[in-house]
Protein backbone atom coordinates (compact mmCIF):
# COMPACT_ATOMS: atom_id res chain seq x y z
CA UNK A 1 30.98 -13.85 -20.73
CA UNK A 2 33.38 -15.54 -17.79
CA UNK A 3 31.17 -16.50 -14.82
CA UNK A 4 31.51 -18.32 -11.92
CA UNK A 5 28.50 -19.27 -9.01
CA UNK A 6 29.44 -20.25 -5.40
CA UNK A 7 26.63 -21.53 -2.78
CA UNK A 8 27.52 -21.41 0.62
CA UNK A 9 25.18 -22.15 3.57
CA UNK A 10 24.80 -21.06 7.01
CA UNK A 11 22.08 -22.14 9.91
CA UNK A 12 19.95 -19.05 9.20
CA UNK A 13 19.96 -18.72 5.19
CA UNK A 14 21.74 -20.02 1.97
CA UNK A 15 23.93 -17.79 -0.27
CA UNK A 16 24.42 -18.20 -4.08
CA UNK A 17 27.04 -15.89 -5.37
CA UNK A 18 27.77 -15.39 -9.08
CA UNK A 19 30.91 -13.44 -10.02
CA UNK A 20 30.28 -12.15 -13.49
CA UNK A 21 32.48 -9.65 -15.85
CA UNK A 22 29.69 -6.39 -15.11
CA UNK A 23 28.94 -7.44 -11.26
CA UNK A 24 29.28 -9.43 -8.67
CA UNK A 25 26.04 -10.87 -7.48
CA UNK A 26 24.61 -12.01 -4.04
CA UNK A 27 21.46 -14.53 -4.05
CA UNK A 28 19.93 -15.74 -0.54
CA UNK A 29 17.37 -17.19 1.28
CA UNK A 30 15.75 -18.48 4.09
CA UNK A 31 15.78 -22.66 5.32
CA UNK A 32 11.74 -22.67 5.97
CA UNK A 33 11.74 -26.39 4.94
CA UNK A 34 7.99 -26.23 3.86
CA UNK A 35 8.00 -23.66 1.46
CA UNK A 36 6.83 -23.46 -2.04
CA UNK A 37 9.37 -20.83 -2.98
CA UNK A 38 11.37 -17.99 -1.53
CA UNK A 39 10.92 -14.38 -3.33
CA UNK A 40 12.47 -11.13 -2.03
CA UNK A 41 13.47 -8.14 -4.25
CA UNK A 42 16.34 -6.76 -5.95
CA UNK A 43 19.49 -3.95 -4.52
CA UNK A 44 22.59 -2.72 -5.80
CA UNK A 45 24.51 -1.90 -3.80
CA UNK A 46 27.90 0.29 -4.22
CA UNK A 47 30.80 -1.05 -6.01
CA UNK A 48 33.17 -0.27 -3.59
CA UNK A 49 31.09 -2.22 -0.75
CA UNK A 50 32.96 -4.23 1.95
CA UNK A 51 32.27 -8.05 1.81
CA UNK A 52 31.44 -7.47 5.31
CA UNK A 53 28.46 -4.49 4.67
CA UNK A 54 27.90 -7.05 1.43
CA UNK A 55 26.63 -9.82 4.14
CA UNK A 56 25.32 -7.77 6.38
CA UNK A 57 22.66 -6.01 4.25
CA UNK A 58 21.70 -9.26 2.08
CA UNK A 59 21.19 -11.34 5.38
CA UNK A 60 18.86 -7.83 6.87
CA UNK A 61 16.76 -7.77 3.68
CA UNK A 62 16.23 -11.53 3.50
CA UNK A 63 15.91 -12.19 7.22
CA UNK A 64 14.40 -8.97 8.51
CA UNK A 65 11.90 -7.48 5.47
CA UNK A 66 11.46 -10.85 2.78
CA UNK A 67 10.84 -13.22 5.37
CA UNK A 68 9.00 -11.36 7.99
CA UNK A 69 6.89 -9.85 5.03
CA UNK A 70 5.75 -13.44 4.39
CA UNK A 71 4.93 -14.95 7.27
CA UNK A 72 2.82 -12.27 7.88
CA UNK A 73 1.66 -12.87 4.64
CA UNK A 74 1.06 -16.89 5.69
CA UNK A 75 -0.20 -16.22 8.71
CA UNK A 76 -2.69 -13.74 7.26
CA UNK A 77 -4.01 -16.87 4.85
CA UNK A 78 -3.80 -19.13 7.15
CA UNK A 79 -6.22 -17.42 9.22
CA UNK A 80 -8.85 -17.71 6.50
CA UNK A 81 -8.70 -13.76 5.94
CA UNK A 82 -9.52 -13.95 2.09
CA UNK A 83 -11.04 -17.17 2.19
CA UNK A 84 -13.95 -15.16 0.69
CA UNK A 85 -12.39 -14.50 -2.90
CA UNK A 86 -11.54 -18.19 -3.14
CA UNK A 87 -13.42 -18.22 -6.56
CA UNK A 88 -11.71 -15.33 -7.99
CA UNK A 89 -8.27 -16.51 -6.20
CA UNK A 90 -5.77 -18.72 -8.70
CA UNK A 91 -5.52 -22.46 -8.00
CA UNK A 92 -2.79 -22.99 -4.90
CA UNK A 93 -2.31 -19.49 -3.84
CA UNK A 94 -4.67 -19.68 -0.54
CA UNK A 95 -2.28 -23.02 0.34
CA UNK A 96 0.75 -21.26 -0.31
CA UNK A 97 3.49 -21.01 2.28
CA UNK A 98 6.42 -18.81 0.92
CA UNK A 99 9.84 -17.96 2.22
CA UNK A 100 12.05 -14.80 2.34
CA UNK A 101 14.56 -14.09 -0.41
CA UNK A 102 16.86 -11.56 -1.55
CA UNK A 103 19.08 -10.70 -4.48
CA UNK A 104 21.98 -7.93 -4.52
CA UNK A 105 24.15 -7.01 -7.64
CA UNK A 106 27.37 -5.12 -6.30
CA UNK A 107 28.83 -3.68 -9.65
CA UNK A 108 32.27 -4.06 -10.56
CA UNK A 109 33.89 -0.77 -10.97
CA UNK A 110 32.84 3.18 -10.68
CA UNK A 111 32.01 3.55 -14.11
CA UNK A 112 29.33 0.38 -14.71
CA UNK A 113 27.75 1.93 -11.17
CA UNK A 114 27.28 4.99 -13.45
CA UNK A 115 25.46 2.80 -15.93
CA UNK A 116 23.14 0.55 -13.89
CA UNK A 117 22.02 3.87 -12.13
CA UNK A 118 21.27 5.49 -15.53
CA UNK A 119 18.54 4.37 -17.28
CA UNK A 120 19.01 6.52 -20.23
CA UNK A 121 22.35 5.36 -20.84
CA UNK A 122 23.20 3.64 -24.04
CA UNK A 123 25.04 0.74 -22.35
CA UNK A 124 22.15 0.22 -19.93
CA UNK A 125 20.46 -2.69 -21.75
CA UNK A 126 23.06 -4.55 -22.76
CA UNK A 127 24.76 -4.48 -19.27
CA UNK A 128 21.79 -4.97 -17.59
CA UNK A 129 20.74 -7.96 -19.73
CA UNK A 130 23.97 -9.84 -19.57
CA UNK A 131 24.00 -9.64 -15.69
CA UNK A 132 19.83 -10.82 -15.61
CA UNK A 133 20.87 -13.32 -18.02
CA UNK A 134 23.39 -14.84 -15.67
CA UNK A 135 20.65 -14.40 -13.10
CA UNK A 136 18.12 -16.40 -14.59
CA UNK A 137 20.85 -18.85 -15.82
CA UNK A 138 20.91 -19.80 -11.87
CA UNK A 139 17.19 -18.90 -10.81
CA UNK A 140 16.45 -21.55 -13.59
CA UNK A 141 18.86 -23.89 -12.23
CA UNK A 142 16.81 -24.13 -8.77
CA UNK A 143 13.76 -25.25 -10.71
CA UNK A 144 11.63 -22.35 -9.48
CA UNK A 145 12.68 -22.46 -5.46
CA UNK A 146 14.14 -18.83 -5.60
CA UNK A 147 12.03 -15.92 -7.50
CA UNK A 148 12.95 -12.70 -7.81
CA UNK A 149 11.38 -8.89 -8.64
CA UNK A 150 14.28 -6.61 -9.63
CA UNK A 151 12.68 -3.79 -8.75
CA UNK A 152 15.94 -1.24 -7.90
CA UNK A 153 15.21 2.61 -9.57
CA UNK A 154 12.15 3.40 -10.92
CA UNK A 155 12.67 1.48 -14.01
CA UNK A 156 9.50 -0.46 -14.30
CA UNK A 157 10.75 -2.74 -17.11
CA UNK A 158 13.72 -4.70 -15.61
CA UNK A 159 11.29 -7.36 -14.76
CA UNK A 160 10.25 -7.75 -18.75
CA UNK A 161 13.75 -7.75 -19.11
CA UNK A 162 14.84 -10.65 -16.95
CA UNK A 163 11.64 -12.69 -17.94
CA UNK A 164 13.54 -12.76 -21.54
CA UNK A 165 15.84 -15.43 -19.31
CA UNK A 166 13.66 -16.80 -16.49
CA UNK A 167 10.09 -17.38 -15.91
CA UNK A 168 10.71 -16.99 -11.81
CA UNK A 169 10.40 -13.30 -12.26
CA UNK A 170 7.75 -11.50 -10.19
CA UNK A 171 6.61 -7.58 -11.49
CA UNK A 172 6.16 -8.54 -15.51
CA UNK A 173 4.13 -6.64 -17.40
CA UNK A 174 0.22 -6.79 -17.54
CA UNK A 175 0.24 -8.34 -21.34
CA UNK A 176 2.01 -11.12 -19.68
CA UNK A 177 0.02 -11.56 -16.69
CA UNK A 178 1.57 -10.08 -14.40
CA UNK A 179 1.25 -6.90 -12.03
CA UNK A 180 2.96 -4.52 -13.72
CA UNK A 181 5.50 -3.43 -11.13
CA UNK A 182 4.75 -3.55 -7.10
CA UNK A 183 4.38 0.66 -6.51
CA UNK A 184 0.92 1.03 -6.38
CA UNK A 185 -0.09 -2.19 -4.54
CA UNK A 186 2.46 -1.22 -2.02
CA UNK A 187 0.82 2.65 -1.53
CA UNK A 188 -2.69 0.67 -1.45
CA UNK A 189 -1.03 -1.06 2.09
CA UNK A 190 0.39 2.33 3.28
CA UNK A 191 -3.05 4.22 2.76
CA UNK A 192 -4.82 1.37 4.60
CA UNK A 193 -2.93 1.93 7.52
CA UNK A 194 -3.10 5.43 7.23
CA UNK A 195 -6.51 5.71 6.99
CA UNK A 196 -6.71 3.75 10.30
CA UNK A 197 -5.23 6.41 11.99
CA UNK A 198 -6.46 9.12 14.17
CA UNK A 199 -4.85 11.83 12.24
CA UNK A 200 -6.27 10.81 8.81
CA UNK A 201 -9.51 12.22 9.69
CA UNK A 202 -7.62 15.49 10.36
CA UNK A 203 -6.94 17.52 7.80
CA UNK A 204 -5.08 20.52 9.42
CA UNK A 205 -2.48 18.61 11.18
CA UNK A 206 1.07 18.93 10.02
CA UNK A 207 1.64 15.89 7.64
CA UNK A 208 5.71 15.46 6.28
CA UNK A 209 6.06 13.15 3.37
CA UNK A 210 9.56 11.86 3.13
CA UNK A 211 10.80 10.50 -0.19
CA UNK A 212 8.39 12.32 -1.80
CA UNK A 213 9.81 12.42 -5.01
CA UNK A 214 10.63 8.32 -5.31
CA UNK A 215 8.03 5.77 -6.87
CA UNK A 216 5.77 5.29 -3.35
CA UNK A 217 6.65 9.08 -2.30
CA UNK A 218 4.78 10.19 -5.34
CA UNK A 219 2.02 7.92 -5.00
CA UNK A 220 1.23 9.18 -1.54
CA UNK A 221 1.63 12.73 -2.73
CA UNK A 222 -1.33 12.84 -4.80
CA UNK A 223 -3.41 10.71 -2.53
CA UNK A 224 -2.79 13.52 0.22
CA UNK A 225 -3.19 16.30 -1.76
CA UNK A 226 -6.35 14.49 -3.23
CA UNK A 227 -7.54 13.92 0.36
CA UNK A 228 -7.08 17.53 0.64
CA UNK A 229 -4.16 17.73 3.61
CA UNK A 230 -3.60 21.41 4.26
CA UNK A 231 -0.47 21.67 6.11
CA UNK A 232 1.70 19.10 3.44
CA UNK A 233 5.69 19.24 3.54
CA UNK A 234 7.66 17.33 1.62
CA UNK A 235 11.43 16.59 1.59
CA UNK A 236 13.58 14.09 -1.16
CA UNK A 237 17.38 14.27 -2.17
CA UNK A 238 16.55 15.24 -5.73
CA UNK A 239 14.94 18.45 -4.54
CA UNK A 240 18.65 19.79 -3.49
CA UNK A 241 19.98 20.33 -6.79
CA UNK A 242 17.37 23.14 -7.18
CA UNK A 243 15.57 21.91 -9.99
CA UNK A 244 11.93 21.38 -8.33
CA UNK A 245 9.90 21.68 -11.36
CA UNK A 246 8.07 18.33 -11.84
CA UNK A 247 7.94 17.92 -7.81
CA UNK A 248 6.04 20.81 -6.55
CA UNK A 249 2.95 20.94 -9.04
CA UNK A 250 0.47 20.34 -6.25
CA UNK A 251 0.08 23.79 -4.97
CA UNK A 252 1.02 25.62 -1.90
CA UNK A 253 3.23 22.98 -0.07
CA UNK A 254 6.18 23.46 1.63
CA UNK A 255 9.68 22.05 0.56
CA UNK A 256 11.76 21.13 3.82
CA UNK A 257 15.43 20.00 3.11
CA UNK A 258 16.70 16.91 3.42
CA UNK A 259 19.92 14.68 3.80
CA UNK A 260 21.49 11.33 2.64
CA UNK A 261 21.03 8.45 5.81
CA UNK A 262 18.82 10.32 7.83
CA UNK A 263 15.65 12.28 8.38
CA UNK A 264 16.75 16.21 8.64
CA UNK A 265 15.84 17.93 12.22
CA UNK A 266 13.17 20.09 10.08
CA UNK A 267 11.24 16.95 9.15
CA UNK A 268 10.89 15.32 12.49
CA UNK A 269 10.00 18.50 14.80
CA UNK A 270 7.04 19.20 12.86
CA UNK A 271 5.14 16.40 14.53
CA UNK A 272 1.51 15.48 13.57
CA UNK A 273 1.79 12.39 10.60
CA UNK A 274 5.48 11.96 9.46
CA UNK A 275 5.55 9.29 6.38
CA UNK A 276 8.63 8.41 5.27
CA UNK A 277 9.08 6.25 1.95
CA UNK A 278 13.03 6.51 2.07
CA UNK A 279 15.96 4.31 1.09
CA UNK A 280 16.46 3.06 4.53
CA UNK A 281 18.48 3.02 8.23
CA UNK A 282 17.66 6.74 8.35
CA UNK A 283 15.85 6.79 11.98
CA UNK A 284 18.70 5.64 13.77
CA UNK A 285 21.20 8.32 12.50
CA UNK A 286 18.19 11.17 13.31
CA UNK A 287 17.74 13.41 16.14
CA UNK A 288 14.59 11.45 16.56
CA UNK A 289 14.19 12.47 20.64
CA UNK A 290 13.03 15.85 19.10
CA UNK A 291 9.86 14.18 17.38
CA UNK A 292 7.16 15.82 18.99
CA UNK A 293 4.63 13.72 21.54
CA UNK A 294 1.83 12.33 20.23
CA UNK A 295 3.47 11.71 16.13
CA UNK A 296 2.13 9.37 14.30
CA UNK A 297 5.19 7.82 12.74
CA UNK A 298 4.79 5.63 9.60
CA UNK A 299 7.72 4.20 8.54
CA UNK A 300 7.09 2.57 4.88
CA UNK A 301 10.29 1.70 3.86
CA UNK A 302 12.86 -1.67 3.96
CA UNK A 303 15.63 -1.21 6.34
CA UNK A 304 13.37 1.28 8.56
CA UNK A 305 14.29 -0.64 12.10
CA UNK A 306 17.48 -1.82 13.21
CA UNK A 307 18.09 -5.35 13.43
CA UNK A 308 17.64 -7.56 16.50
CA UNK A 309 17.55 -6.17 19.93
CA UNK A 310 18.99 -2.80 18.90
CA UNK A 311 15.53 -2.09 16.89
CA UNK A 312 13.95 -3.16 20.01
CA UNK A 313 15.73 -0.99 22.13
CA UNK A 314 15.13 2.17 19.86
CA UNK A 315 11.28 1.68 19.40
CA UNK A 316 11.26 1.94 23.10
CA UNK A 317 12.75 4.51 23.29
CA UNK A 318 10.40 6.21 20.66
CA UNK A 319 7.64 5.06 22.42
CA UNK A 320 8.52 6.72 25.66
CA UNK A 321 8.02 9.90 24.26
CA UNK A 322 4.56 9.07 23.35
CA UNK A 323 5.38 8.42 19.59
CA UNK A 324 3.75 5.17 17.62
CA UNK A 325 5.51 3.94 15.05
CA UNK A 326 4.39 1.31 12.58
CA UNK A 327 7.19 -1.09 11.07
CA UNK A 328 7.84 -0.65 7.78
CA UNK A 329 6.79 -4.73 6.78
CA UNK A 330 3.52 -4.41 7.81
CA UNK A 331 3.22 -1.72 6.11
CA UNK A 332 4.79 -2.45 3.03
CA UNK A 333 3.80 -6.26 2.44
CA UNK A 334 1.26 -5.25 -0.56
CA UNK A 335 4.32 -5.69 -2.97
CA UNK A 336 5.39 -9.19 -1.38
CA UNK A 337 1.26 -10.24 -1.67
CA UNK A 338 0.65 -8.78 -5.11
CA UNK A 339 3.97 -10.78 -6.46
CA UNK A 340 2.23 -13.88 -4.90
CA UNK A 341 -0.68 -13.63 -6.34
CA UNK A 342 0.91 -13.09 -9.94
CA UNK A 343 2.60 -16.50 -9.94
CA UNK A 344 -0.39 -18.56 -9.37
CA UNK A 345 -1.95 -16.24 -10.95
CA UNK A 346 0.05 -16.58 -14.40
CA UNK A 347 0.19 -20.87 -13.52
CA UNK A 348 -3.90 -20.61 -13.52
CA UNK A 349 -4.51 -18.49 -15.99
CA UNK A 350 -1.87 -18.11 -18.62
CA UNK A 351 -2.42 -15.42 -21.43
CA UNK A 352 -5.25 -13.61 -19.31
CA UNK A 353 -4.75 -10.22 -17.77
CA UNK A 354 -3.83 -9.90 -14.02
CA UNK A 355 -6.47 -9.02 -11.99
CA UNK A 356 -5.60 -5.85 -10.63
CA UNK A 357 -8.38 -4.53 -8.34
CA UNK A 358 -8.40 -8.00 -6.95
CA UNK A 359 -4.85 -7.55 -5.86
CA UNK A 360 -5.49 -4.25 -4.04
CA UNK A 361 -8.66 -5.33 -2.55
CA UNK A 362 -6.45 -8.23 -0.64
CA UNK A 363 -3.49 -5.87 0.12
CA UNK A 364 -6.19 -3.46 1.53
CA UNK A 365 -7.47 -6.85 3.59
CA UNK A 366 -3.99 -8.06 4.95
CA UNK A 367 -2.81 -4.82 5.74
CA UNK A 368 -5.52 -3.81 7.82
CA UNK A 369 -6.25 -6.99 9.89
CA UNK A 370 -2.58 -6.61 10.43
CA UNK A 371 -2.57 -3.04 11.88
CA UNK A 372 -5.58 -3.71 13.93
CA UNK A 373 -4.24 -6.92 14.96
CA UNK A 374 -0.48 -5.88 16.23
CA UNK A 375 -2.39 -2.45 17.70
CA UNK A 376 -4.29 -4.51 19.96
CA UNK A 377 -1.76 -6.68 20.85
CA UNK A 378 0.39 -3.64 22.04
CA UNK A 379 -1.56 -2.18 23.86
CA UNK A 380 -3.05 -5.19 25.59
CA UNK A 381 0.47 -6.36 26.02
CA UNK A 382 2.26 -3.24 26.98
CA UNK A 383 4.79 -3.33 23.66
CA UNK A 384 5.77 -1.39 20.93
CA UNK A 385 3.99 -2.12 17.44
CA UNK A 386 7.14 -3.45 16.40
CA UNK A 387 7.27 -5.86 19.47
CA UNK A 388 3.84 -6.48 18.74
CA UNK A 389 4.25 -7.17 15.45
CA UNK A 390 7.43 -9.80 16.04
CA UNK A 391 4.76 -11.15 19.05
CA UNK A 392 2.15 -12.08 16.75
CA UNK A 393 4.92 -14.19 14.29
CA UNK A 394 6.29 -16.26 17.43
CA UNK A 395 9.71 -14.01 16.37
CA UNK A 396 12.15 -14.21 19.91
CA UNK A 397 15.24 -11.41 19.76
């Protein structure tokens, strides 16, 4: 195995790149100089990506989702919110200050894409295991300052597999003390803020789930068919190929279609609740001036806003048209919080199981004090959430 790591460094972030035989692979993070770590997830990205779409996206996850993810997450602590499980909290974790981070594997040719986006694949664990190995090779070089989840597909094992090289590995399985994966903490957040809505309390309105069929998609796709949502659509990319079995067992709901980078026109004129749990930058290549006044638009998902002053500029214009919609960090930082509280967690308390309904009894907590929090501060302020939200963490575009 030939391989080769590079560190370059910049005012905003530092970038570790290792060039190995299966992939070529991009590890950053932020400069907050009093942090305990820096974690962010895990991406491939295409092999035939441009260096320049290569930067682009690992500086937007780091800078724009990791990082913004956990200050709100700091800022949340710091603020004494769950200063009331302090006893059932792990040693360190209500002092903690953490950092954003991000890790993106670019494979090297067409055919070991095919294999890394194939779990059933016969090559899949060795190829995957000699690029985590490299991984955790470096990860364990920084002495613990960088952590990663490699949480790409729905393969909920990848973090078992890169623990075999690494202890700073967030997601591990529950025998090992660890959460298990981040889905279901993350759909805890989402419902929270749902559920703080004015449209959760009615159950006639038109409600489209999109990215119903992907890890978070499914998990709010039983919660609204167990709330008993009447008027449910649903759209995902894996519903085109005609095959729906497995998809549509909830009853009478209505299949809209969809299309790769962006939300289709039939999604976004139906108005009421529109949820999407997508891949990401859809909204800004939508027809989203035909979203009907008065939608509540949750947008749980990385990469939902533009970067800088173009998201600005298009929650504005959303907003004009009498359209809220909530950022997909707020929503979505019960995967960032659950990973934090795994590693003290597993420091404290090695050998004993994670403590699961603690976890989503704090990402219920943080989620909501944030949604009320930026809510008020919009409308007292005159902003968007999003504004609001960027407000509240001293964050100037």
């Amino acid at each position: 195995m030939s391989l080769t790591v590079d560190i370059t460094s910049s005012e905003q972030a530092e970038v570790i790149k290792i060039i190995h035989d299966y992939a070529d692979i991009y590890i950053t993070c932020d400069k907050q100089p009093n942090a305990d770590y820096f974690y962010g997830g895990t991406r491939i990205i295409s092999w035939d990506a441009e260096l320049s779409q290569i930067d682009t996206t690992l500086k937007r996850l780091m800078l724009y989702e990791s990082k913004i993810k956990n200050q709100l997450i700091n800022i949340a602590i710091r603020n004494n919110l769950l200063s009331s499980y302090a006893e059932q909290l792990p040693k360190g974790f209500l002092e903690s200050i953490v950092g954003g981070a991000r890790c993106i594997i670019k494979p090297k040719n067409k055919e070991i894409a095919a294999i890394l986006n194939n779990r059933k694949n016969v090559e899949f664990n060795v190829i995957i295991s000699r690029i985590f190995e490299s991984i955790g090779q470096v990860l364990n070089k920084e002495n613990g300052r960088i952590k990663l989840t490699p949480d790409f597909g729905r393969f909920a094992d990848l973090s078992d597999i890169l623990a075999k090289f690494t202890p700073h590995v967030l997601g591990v399985s529950a025998k090992d003390g660890g959460c298990g994966g981040k889905s279901s903490y993350t759909t805890t957040g989402i419902v929270a803020a749902f559920e703080q809505t004015i449209i959760s309390k009615q159950k006639e309105t038109n409600l489209t789930l999109i990215g119903s069929a992907g890890e978070l998609g499914s998990d709010m796709l039983k919660y609204f068919v167990k709330k008993e949502f009447k008027n449910i659509a649903i759209s995902d990319l894996v519903y085109d190929v005609g095959n729906l079995s497995g998809f549509t067992q909830f009853g009478d709901i209505t299949v809209l279609p969809s299309q790769t980078g962006k939300f289709t026109d039939s999604c976004l004129k139906r108005g009421g609740m529109i949820v999407a749990t997508t891949v990401g930058e859809e909204l800004e290549n939508s027809n989203w001036q035909i979203i009907p006044p008065g939608t509540f638009l949750l947008l749980a998902h990385n990469l939902a806003i533009p970067p800088s002053k173009e998201g600005i500029k298009l929650m504005r214009h959303i907003a004009e048209l009498d359209i809220i919609a909530i950022p997909g960090q707020l929503l979505t930082l019960g995967g960032a919080l659950t990973s934090r509280l795994e590693w003290f967690w597993r420091q404290s308390n090695p050998g004993q199981a994670f403590n699961k309904p603690l976890a989503h009894t704090i990402v219920r907590d943080t989620v909501s004090f944030w949604i009320n929090k930026v809510m008020d501060v919009s409308e007292i302020k005159e902003l968007t959430p999003y504004e609001a939200m960027l407000y509240n963490l001293d964050i100037k575009l």
